[in-house]
Protein backbone atom coordinates (compact mmCIF):
# COMPACT_ATOMS: atom_id res chain seq x y z
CA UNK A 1 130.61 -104.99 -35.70
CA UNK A 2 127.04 -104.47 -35.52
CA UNK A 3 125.70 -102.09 -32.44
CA UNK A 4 122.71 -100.99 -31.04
CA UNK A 5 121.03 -99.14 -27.68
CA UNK A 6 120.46 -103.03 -26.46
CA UNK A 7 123.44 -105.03 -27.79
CA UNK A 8 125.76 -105.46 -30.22
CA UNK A 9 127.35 -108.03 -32.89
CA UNK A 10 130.86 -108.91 -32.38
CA UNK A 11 133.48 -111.30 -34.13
CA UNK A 12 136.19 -112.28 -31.17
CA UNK A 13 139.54 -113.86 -31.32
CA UNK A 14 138.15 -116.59 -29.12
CA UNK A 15 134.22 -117.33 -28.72
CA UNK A 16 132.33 -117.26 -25.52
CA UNK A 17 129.76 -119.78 -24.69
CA UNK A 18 125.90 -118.10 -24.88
CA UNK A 19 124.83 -116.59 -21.25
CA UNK A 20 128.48 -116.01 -20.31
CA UNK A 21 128.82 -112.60 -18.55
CA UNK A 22 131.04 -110.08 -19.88
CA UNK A 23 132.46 -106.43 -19.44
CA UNK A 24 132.83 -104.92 -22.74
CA UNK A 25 134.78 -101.61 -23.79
CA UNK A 26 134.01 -100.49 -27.09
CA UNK A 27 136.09 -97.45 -28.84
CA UNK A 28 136.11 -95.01 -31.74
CA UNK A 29 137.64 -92.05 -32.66
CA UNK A 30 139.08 -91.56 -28.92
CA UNK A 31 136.25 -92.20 -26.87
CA UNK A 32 135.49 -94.85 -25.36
CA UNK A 33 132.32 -97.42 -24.23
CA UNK A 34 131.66 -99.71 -21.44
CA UNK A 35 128.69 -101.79 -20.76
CA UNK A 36 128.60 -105.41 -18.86
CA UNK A 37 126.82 -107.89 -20.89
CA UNK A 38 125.52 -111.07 -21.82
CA UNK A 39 126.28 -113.39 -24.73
CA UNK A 40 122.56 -114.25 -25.96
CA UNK A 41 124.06 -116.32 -28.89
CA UNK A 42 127.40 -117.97 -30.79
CA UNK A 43 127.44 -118.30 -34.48
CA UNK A 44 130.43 -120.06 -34.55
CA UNK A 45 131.53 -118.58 -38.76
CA UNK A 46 130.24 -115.12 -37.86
CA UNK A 47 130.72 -114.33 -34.15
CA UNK A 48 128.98 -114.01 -30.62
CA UNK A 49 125.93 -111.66 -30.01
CA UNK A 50 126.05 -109.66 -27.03
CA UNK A 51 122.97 -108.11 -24.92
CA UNK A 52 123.69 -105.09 -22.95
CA UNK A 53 122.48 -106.22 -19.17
CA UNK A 54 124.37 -102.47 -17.30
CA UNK A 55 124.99 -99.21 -18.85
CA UNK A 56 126.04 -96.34 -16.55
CA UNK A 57 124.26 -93.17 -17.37
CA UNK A 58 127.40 -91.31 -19.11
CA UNK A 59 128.37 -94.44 -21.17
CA UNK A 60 124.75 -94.55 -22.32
CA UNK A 61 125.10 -90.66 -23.75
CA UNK A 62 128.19 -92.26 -25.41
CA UNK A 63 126.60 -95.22 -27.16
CA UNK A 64 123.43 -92.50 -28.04
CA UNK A 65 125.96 -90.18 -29.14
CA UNK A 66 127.56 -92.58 -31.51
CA UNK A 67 124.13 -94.12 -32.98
CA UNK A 68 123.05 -90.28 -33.70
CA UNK A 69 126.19 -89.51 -35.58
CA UNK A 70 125.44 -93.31 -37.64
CA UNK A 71 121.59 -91.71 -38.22
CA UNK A 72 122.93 -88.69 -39.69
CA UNK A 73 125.67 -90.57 -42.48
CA UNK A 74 122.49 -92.73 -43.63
């Protein structure tokens, strides 16, 4: 999985077609991420990208949370 403050990279069990809405609940390490979202494109061998469209405020501290700790490791 790739992820980002906009969107992320996924590879599902089953494929959604591009602009289908979705609610999406991301975890690691015991905490856990929700966004709704957007699939902005299907590559059918590597998976569907996904655009964040709502982030509540506290889930938003958890996705920032999670990119600082990736900063730090690089």
């Amino acid at each position: 999985m790739d992820l980002s403050l906009f969107g992320c990279h996924v590879v599902p069990g089953n494929s959604s077609p591009a602009g289908q809405r979705l609610r999406l609940q991301i975890t690691h390490n015991g905490e856990a991420f929700e966004a709704v979202g957007r699939v902005a494109n299907v590559r059918p061998t590597t998976g569907i990208g996904i655009v964040f469209t709502k982030i509540e405020l506290r889930q938003q501290l958890v996705l920032e949370k999670w990119l600082a700790e990736l900063r730090k490791k690089d």
